[in-house]
C-alpha atoms as a PDB file:
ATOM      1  CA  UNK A   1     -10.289  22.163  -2.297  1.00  0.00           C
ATOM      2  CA  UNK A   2      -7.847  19.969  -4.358  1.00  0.00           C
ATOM      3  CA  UNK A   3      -8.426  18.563  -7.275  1.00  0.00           C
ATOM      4  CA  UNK A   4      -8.833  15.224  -8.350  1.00  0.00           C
ATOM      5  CA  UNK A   5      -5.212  14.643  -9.473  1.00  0.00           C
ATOM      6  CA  UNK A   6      -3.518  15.965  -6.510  1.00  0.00           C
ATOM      7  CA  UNK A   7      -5.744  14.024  -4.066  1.00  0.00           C
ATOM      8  CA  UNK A   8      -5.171  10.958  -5.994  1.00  0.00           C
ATOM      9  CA  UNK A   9      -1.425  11.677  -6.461  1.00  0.00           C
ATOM     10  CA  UNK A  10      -0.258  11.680  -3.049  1.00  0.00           C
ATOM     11  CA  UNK A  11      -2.606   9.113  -1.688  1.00  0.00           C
ATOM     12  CA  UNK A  12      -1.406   5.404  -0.852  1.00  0.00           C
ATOM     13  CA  UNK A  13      -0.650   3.385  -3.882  1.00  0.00           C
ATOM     14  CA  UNK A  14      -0.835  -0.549  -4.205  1.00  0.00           C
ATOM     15  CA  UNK A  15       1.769  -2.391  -5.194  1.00  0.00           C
ATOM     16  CA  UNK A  16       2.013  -5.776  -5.858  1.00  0.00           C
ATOM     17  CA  UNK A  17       5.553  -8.016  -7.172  1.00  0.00           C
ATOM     18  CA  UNK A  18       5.939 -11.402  -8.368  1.00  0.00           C
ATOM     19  CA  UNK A  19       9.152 -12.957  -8.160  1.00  0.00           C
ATOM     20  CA  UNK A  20      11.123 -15.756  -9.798  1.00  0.00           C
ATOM     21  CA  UNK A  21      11.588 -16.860  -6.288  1.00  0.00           C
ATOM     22  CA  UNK A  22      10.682 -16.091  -2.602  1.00  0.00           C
ATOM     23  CA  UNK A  23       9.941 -12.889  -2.348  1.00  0.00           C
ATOM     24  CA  UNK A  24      12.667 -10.840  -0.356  1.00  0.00           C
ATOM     25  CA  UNK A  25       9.904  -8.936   2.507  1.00  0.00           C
ATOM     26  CA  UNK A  26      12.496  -7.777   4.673  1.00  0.00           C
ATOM     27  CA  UNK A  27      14.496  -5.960   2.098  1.00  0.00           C
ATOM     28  CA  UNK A  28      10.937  -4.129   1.086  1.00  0.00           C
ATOM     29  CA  UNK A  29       9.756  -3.367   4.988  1.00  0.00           C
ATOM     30  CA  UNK A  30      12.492  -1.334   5.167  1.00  0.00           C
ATOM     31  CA  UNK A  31      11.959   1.012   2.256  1.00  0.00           C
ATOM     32  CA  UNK A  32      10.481   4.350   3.631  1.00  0.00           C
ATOM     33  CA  UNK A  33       7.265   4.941   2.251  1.00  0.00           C
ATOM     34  CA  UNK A  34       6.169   1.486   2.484  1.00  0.00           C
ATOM     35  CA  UNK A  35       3.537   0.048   4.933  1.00  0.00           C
ATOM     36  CA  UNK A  36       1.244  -3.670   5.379  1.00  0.00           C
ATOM     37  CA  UNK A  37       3.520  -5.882   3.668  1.00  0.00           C
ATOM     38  CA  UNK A  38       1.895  -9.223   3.049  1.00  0.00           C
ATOM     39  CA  UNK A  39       3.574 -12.479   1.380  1.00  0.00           C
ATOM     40  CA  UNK A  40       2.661 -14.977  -0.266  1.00  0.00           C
ATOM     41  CA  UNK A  41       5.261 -16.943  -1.924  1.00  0.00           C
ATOM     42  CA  UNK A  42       6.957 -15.571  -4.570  1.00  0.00           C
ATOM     43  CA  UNK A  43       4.580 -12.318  -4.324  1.00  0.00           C
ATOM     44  CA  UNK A  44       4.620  -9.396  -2.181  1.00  0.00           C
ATOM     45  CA  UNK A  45       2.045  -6.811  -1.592  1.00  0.00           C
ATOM     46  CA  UNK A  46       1.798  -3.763   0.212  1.00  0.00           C
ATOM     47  CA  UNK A  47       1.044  -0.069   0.476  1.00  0.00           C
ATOM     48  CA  UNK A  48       3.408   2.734  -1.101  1.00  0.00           C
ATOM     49  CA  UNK A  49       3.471   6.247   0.059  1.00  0.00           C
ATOM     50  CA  UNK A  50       5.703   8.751  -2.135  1.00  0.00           C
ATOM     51  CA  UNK A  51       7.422   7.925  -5.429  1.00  0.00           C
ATOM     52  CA  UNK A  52       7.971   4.006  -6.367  1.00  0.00           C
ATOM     53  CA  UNK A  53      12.024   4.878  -7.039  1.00  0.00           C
ATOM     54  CA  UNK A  54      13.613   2.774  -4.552  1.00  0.00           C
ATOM     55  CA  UNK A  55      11.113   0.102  -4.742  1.00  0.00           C
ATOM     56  CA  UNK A  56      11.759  -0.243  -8.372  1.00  0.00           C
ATOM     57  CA  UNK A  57      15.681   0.090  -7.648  1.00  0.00           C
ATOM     58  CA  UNK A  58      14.872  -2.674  -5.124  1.00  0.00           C
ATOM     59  CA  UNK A  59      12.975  -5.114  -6.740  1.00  0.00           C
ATOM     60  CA  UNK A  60      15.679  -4.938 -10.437  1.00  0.00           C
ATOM     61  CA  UNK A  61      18.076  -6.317  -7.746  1.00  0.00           C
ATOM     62  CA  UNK A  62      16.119  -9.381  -8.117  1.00  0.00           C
ATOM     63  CA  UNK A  63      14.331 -11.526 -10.841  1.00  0.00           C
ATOM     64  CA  UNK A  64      10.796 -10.083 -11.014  1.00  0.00           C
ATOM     65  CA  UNK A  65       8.083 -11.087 -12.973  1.00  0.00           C
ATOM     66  CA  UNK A  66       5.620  -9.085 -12.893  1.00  0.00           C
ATOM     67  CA  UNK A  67       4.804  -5.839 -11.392  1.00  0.00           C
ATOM     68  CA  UNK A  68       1.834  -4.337 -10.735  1.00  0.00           C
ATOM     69  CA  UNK A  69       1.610  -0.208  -9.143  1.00  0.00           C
ATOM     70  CA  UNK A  70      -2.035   1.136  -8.951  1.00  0.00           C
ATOM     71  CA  UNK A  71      -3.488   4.579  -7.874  1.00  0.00           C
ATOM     72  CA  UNK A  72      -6.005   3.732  -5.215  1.00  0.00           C
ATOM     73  CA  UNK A  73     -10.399   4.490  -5.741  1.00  0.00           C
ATOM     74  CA  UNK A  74     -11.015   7.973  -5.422  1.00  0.00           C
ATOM     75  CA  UNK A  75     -12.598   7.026  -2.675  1.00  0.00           C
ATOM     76  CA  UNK A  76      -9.778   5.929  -0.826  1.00  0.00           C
ATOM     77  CA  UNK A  77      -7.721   8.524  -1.701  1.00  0.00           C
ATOM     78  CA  UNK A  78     -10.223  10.782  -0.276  1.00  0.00           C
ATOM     79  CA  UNK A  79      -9.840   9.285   3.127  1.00  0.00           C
ATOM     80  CA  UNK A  80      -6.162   8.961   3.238  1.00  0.00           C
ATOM     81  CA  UNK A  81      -6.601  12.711   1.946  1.00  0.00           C
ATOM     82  CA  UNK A  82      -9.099  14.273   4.767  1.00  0.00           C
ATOM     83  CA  UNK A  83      -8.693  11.317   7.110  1.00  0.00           C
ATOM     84  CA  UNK A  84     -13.257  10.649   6.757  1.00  0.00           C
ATOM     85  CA  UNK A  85     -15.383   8.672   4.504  1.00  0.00           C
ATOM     86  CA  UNK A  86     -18.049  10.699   2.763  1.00  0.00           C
ATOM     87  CA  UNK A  87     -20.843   8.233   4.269  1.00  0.00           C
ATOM     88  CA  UNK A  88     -23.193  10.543   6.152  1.00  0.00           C
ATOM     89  CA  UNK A  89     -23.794   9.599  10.142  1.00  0.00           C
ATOM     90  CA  UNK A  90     -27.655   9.955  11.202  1.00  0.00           C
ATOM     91  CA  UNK A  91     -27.849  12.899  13.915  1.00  0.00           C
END
């Protein structure tokens, strides 16, 4: 079994940039790693898989003002992990 830190590591993390103006999607959709890109305006959301390099390399090519990278719950690093939730299913 692995511990918390490595399932938590390489799970999904969300990510979440606010721009000084529209926020540039396309250039973001094509960074690999990244998944469920949603806009709204000047902000962009979406899922990151590996290391946030490029997407940080990405977004300096713009104005940003704020940035926002979280490590998902446990729980759903746990599923992203072993692909189940831990609810039990009656028999």
């Amino acid at each position: 079994m692995e511990s918390v830190d490595a399932i938590t590591g390489s799970a999904l993390r969300h990510v979440r940039l606010r721009f000084a103006e529209a926020a540039p999607a396309g250039e973001f959709r094509r960074l690999e790693g990244v998944s469920a890109v949603t806009v709204n305006g000047p902000e962009l959301r979406f899922l990151l898989a590996g290391e946030p390099t490029e997407v940080v390399r990405t977004a300096g090519r713009h104005r940003l003002l704020d940035v926002e990278i979280s490590r998902p719950s446990l729980e759903e690093a746990f599923v992203t992990a072993y692909g189940h939730t831990t609810e039990k299913v009656a028999a």
